[in-house]
N, C-alpha and C. Protein backbone atom coordinates (compact mmCIF):
# COMPACT_ATOMS: atom_id res chain seq x y z
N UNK A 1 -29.48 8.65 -16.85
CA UNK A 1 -29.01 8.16 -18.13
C UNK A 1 -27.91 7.15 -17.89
N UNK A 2 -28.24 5.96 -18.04
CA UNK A 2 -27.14 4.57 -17.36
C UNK A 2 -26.91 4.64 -16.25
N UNK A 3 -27.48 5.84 -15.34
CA UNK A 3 -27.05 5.28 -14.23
C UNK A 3 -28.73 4.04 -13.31
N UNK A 4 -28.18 3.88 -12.28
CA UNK A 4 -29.57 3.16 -11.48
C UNK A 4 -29.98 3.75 -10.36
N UNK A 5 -31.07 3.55 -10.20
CA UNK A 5 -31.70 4.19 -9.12
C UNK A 5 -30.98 3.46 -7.60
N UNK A 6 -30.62 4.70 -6.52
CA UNK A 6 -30.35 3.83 -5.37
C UNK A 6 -30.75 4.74 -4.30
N UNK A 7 -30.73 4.30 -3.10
CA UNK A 7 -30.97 4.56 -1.94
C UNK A 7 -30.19 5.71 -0.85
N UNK A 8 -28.73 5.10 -1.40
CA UNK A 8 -27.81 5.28 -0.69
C UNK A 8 -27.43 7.36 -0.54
N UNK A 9 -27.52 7.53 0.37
CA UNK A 9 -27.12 9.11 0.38
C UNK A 9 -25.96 9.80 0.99
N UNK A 10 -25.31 10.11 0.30
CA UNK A 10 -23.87 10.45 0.49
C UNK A 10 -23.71 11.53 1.49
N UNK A 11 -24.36 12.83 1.25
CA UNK A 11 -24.82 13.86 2.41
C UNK A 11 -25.64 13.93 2.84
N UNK A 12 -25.98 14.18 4.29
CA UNK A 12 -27.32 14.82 4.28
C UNK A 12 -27.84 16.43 4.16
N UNK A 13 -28.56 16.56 4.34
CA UNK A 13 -29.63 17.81 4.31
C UNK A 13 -28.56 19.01 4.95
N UNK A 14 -27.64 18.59 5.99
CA UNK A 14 -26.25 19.75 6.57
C UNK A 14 -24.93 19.55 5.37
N UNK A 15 -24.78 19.22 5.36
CA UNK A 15 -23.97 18.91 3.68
C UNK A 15 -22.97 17.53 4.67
N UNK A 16 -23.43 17.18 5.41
CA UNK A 16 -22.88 16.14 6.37
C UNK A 16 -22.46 14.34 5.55
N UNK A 17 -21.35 14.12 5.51
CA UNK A 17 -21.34 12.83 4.96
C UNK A 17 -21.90 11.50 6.22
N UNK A 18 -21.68 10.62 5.48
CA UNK A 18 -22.25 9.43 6.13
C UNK A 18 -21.99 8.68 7.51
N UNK A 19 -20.41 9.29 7.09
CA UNK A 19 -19.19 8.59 8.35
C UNK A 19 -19.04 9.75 9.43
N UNK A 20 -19.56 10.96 9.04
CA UNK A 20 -19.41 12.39 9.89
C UNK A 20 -18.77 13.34 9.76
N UNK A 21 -18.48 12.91 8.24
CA UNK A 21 -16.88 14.33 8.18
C UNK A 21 -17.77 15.44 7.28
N UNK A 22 -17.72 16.53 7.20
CA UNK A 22 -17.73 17.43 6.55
C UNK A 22 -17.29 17.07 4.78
N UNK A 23 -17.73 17.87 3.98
CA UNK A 23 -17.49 17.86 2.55
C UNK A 23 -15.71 18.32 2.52
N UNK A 24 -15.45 19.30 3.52
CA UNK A 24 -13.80 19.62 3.17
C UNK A 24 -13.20 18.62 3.94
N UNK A 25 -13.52 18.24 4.63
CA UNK A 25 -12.89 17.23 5.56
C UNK A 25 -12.04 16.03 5.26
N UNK A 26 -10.97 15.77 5.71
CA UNK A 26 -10.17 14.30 5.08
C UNK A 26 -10.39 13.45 6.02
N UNK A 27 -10.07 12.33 5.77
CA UNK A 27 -10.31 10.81 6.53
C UNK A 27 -9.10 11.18 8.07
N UNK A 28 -9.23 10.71 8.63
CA UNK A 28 -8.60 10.67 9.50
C UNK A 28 -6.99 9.60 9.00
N UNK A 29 -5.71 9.71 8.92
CA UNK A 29 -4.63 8.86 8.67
C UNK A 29 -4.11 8.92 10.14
N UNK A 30 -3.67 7.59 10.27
CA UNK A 30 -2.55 7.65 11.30
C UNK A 30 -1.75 6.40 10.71
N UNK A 31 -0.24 6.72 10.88
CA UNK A 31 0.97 6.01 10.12
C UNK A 31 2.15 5.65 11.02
N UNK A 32 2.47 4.12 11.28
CA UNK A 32 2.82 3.53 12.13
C UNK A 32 4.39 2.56 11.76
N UNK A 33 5.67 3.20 11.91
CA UNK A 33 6.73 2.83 11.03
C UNK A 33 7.30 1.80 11.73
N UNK A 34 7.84 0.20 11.48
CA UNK A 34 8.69 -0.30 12.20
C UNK A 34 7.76 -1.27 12.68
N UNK A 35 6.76 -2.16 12.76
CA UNK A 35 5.72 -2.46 13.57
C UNK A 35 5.86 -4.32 13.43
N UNK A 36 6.61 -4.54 12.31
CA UNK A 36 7.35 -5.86 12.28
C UNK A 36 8.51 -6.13 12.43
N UNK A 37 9.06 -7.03 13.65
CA UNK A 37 10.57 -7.24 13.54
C UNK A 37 10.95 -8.07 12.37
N UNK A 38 10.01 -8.91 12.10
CA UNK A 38 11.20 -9.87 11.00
C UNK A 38 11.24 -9.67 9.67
N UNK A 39 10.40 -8.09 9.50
CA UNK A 39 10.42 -7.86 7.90
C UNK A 39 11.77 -6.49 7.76
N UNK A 40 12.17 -6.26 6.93
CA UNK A 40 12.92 -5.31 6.63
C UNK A 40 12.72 -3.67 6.81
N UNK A 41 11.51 -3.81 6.30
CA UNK A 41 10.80 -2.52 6.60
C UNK A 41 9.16 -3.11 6.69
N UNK A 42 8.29 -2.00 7.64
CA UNK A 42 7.33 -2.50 8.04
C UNK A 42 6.13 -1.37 8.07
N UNK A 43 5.09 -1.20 7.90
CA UNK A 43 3.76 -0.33 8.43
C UNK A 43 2.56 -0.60 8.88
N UNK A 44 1.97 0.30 9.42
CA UNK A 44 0.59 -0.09 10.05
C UNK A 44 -0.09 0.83 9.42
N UNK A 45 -1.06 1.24 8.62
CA UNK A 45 -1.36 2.64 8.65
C UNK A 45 -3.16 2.37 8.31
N UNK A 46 -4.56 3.11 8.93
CA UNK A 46 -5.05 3.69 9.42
C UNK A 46 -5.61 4.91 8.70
N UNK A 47 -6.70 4.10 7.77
CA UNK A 47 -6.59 5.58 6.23
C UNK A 47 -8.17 5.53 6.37
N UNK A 48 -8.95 6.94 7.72
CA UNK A 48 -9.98 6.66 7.26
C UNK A 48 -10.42 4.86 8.59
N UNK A 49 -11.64 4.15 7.98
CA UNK A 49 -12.05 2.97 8.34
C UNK A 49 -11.42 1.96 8.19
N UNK A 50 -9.83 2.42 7.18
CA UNK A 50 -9.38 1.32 6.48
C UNK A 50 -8.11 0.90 7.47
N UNK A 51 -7.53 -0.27 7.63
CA UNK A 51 -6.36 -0.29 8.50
C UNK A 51 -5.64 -1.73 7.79
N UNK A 52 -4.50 -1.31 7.47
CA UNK A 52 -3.30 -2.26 6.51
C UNK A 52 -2.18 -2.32 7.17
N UNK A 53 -1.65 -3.32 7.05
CA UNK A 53 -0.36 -3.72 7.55
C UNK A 53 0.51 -3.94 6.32
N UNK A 54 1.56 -3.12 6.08
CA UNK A 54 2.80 -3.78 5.03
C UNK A 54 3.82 -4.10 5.50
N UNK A 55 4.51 -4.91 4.47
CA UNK A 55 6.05 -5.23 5.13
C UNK A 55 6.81 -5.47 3.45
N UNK A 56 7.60 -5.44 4.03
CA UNK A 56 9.11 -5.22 2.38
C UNK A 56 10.05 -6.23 3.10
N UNK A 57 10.43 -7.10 2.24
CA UNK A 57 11.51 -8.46 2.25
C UNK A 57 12.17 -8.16 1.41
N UNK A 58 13.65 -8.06 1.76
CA UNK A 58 14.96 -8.24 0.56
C UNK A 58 15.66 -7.04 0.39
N UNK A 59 16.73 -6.74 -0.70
CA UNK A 59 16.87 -7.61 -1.46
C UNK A 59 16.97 -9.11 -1.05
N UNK A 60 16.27 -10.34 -1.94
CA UNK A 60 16.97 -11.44 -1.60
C UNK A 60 16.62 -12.47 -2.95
N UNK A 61 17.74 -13.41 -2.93
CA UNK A 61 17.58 -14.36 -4.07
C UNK A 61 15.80 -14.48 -4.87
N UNK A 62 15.86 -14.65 -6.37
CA UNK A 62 15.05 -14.62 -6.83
C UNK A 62 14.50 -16.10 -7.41
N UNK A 63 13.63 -16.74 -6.70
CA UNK A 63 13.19 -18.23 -6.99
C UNK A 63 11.91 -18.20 -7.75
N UNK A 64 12.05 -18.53 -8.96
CA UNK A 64 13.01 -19.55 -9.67
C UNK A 64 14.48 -18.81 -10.39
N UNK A 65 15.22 -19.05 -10.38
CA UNK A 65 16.55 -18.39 -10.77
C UNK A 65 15.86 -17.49 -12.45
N UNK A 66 15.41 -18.35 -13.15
CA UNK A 66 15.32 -18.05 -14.58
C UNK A 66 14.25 -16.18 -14.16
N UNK A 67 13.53 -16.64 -13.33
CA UNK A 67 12.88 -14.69 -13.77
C UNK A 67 14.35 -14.01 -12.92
N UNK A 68 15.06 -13.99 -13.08
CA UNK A 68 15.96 -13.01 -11.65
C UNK A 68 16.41 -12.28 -13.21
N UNK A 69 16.81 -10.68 -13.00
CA UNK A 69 17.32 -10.13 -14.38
C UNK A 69 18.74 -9.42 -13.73
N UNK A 70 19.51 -9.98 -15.07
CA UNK A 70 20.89 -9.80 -14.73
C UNK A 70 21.65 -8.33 -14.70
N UNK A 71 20.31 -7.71 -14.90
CA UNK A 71 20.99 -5.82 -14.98
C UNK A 71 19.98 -5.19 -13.85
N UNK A 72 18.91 -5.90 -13.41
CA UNK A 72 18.26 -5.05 -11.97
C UNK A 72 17.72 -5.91 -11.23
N UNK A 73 16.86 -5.66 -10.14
CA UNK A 73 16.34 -6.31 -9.20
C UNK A 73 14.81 -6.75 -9.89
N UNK A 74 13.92 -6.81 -9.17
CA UNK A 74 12.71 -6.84 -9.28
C UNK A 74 11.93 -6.75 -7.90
N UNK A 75 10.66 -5.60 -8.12
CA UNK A 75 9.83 -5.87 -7.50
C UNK A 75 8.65 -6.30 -7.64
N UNK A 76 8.34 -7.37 -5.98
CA UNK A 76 7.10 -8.03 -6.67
C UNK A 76 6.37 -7.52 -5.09
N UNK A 77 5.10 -7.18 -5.90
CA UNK A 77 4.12 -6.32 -4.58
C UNK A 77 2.77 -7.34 -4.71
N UNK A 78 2.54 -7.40 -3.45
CA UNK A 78 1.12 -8.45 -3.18
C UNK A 78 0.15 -7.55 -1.98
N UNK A 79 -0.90 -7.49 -2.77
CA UNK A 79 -2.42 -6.61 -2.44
C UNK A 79 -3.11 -7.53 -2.04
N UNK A 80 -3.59 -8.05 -0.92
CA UNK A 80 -4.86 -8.75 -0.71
C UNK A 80 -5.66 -8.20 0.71
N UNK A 81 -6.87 -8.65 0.57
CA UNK A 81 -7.97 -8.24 1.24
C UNK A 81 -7.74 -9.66 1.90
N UNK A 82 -7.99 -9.48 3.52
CA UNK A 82 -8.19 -11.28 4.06
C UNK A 82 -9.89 -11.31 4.35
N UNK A 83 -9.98 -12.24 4.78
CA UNK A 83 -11.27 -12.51 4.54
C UNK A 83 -12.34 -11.77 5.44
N UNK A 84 -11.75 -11.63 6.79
CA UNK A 84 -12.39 -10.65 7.36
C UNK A 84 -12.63 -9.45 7.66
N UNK A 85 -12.27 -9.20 6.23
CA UNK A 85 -11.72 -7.22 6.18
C UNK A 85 -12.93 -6.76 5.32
N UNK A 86 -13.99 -7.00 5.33
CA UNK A 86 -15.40 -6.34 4.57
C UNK A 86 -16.27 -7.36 5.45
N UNK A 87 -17.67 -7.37 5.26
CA UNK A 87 -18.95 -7.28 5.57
C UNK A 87 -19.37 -8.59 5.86
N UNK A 88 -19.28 -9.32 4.92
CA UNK A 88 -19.39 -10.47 4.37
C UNK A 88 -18.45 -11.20 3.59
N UNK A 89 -17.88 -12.53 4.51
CA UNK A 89 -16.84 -12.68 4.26
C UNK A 89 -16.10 -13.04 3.17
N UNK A 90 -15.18 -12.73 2.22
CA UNK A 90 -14.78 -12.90 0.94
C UNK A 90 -13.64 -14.34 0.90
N UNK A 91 -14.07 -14.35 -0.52
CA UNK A 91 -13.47 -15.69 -0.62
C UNK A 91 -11.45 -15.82 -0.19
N UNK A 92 -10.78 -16.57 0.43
CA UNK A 92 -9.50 -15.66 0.41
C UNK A 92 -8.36 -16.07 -0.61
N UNK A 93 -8.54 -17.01 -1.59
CA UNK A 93 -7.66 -16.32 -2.68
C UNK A 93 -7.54 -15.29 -3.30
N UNK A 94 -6.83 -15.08 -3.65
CA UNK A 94 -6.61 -13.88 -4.82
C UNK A 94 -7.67 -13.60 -5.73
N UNK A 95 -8.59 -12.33 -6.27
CA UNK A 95 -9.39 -11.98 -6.56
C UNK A 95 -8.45 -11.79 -7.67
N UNK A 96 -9.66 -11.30 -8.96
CA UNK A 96 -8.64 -10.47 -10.12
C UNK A 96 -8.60 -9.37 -9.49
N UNK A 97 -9.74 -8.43 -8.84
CA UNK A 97 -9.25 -7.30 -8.70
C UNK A 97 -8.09 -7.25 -7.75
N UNK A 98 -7.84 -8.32 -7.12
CA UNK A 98 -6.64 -8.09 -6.08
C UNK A 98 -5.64 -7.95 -7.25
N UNK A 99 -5.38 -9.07 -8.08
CA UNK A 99 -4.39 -9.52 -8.99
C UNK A 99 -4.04 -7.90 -9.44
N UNK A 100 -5.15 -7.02 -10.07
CA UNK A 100 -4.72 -5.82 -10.76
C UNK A 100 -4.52 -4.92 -9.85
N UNK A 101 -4.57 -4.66 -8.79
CA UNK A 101 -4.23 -3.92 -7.88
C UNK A 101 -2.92 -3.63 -7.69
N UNK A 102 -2.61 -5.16 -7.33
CA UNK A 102 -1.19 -5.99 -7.19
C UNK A 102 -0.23 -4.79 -8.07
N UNK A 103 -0.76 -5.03 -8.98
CA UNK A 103 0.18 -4.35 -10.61
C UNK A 103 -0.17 -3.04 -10.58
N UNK A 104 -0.87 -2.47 -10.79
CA UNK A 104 -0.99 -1.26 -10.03
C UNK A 104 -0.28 -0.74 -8.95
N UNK A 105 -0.09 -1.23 -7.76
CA UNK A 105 0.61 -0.93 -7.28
C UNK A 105 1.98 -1.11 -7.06
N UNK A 106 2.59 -2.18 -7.84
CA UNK A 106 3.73 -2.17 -8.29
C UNK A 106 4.57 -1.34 -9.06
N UNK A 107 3.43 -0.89 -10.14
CA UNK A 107 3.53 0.33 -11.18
C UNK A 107 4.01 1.50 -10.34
N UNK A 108 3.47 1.84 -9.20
CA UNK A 108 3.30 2.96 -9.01
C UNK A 108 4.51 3.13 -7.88
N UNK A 109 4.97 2.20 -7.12
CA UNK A 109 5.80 2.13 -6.31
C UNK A 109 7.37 1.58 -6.89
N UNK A 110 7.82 1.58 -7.83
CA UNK A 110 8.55 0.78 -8.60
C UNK A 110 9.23 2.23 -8.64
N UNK A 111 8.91 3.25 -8.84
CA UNK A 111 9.68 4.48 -9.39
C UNK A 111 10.53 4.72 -7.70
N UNK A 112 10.12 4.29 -6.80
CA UNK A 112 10.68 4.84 -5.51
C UNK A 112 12.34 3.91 -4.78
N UNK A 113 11.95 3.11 -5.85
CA UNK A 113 13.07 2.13 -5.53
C UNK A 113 14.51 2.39 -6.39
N UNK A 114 15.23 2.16 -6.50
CA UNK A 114 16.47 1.92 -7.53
C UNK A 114 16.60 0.64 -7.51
N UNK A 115 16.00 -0.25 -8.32
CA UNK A 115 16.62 -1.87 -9.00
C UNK A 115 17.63 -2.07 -8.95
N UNK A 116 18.53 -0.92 -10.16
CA UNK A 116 19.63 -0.99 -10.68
C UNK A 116 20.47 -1.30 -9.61
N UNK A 117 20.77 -1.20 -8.13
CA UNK A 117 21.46 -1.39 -7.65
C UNK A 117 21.49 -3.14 -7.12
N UNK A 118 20.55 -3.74 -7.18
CA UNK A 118 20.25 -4.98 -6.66
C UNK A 118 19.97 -6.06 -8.03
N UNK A 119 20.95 -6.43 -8.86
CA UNK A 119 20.48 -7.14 -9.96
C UNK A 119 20.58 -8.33 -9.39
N UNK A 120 19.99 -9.01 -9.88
CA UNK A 120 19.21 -10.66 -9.86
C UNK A 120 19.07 -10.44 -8.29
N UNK A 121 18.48 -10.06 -7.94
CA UNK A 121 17.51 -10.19 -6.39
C UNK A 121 16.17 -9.65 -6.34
N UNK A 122 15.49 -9.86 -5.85
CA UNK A 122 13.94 -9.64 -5.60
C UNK A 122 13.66 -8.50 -4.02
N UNK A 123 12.41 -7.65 -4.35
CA UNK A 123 12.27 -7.06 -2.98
C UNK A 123 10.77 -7.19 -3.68
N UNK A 124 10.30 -7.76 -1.94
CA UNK A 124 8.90 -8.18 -2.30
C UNK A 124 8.11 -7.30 -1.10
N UNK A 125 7.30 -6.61 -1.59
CA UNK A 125 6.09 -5.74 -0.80
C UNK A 125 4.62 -6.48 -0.87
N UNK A 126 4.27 -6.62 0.95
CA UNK A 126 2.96 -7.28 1.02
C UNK A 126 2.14 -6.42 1.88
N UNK A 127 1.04 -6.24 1.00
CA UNK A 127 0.09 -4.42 2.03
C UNK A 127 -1.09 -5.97 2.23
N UNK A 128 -1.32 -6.14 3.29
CA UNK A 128 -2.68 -7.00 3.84
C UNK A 128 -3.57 -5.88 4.30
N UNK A 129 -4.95 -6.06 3.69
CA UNK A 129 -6.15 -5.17 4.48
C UNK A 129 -6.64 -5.24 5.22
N UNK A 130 -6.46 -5.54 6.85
CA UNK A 130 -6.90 -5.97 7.28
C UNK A 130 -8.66 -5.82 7.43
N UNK A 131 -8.95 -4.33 7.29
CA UNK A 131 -10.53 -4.08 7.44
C UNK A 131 -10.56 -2.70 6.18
N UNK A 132 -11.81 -3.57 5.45
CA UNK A 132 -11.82 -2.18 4.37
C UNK A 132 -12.60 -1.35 4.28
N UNK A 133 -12.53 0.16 4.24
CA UNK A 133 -13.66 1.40 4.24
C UNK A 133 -13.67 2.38 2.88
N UNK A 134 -13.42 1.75 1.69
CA UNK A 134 -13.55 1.89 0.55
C UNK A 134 -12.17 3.07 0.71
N UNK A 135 -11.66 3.28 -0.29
CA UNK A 135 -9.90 4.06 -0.76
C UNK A 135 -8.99 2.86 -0.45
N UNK A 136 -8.96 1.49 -0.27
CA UNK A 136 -8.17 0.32 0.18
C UNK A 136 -6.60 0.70 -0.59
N UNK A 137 -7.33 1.10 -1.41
CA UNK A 137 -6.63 1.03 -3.04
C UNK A 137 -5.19 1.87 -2.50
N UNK A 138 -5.76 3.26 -2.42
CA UNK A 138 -4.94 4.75 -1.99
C UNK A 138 -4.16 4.11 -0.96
N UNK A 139 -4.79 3.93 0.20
CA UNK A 139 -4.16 3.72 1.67
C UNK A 139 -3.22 2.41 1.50
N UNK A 140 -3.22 1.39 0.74
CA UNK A 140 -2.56 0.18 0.50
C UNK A 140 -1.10 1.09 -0.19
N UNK A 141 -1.02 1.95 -1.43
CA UNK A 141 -0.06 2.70 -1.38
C UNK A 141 0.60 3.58 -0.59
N UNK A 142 -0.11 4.22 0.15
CA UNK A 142 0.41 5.04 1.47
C UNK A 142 1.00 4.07 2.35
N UNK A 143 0.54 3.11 2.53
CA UNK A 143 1.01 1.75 3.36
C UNK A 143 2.54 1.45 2.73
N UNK A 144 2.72 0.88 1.78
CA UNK A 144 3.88 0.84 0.77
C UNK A 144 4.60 1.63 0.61
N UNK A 145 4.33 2.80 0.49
CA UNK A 145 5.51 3.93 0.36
C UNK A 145 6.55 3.71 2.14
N UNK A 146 5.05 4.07 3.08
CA UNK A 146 5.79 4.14 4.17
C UNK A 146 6.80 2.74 4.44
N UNK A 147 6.26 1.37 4.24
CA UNK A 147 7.14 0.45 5.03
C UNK A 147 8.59 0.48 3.57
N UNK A 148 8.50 0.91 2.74
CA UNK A 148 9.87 1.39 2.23
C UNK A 148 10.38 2.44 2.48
N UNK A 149 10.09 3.43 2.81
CA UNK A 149 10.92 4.91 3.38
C UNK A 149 10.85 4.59 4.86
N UNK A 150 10.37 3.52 5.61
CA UNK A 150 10.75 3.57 7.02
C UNK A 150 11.59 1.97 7.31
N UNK A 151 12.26 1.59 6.05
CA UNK A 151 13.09 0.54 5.92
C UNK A 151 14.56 0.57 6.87
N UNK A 152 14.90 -0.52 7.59
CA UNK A 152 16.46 0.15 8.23
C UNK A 152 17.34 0.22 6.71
N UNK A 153 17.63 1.37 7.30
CA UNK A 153 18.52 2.21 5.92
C UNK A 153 18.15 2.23 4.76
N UNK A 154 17.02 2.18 4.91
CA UNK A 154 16.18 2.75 3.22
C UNK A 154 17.11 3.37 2.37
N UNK A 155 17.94 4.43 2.21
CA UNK A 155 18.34 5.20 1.61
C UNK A 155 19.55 4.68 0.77
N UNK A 156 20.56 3.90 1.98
CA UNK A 156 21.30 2.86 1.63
C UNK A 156 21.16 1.73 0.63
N UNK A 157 20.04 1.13 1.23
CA UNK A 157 19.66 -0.28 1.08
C UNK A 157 18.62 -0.12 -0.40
N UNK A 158 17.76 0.78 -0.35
CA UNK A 158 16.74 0.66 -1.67
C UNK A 158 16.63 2.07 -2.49
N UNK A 159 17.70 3.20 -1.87
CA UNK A 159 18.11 4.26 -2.91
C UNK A 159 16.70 5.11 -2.68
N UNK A 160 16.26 4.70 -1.77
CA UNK A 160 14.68 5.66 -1.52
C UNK A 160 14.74 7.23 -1.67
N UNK A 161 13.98 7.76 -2.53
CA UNK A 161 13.72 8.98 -2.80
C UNK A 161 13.31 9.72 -1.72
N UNK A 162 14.26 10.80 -1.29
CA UNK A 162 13.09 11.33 -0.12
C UNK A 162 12.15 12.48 -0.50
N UNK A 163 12.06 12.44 -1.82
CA UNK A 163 11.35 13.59 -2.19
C UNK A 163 9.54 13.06 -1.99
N UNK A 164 9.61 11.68 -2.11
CA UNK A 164 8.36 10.57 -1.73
C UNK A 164 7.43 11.29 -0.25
N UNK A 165 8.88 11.00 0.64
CA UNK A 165 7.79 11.57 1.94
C UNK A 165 7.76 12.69 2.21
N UNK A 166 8.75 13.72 1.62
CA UNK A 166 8.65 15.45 1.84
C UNK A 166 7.42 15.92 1.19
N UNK A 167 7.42 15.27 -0.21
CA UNK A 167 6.27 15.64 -0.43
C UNK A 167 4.73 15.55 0.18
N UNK A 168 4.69 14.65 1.06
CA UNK A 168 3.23 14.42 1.54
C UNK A 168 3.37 15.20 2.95
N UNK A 169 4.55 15.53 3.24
CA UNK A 169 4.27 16.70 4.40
C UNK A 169 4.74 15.82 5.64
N UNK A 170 6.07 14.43 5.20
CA UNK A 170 6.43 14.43 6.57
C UNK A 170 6.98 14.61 7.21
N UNK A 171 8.21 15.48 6.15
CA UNK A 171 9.22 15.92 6.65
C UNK A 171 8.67 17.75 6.51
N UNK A 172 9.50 18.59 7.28
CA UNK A 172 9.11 19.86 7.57
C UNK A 172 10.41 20.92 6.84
N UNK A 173 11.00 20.08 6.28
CA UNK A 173 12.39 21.05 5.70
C UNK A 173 12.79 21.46 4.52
């Protein structure tokens, strides 16, 4: 009923998925802090097939002066896929779906920061995909959280919540 007929089979006949994991099974993560010197804070992370690089710039001046807001900072987060990160190679401007991603994940990472402390300055987050295995989406935030909670002096510098990474189990206390 609306849906279409396809080919594609998610398990097989052992309740086995496609890539080899089991139905309870999670993707494999591995999370890599610090991995750029010239960004502020930096990640590599490894979600699954998928593998992203982020980095976080600033606080720093906001160009053009007129968006800078005189009671907080702003963050501006950039999502893109490069061209050789899927099958067939994609065009490499900015997609819309990159564009809404973008915002999306701004949305969602915006609560981890404190603005208020950085008015009229900018902190800009860039998650690049390098190769994508569908969750880009998820792992591009896991990417983001980490290169801001593994910022020099995150805590200082961007008021980082550590309730962010206790909760996902990386701290043990």
């Amino acid at each position: 009923m609306g849906g279409r007929e396809t080919d594609v089979v998610l398990l097989d006949e052992n309740g086995i998925r496609s890539d080899g994991r089991k139905v309870n099974e999670t993707r494999k993560v591995t999370i890599k802090v610090g991995v750029l010197k010239n960004a502020d804070g930096s990640a590599y992370i490894e979600f699954g097939g998928n593998k992203i690089l982020a980095g976080v710039f600033g606080p720093r001046d906001v160009h053009p002066k007129h968006m800078s807001n005189p009671d907080t900072g702003i963050l501006r987060v950039r999502y893109h896929m490069e061209p050789f990160s899927v099958s067939e190679r994609k065009n490499p401007a900015p997609s819309r779906r990159e564009i809404e991603i973008s915002k999306v994940l701004k949305e969602a990472l915006e609560p981890a920061v404190i603005l208020e402390k950085f008015p009229r300055t900018a902190i800009d987050v860039y998650l690049e995909v390098l190769q994508a295995d569908g969750g880009t989406r998820c792992a591009a935030l896991d990417a983001g959280i980490s290169c801001i909670s593994g910022c020099r002096n995150s805590n200082e510098r961007y008021g980082m919540f550590m309730c962010c990474r206790k909760s996902c189990g990386c701290f043990n206390s």
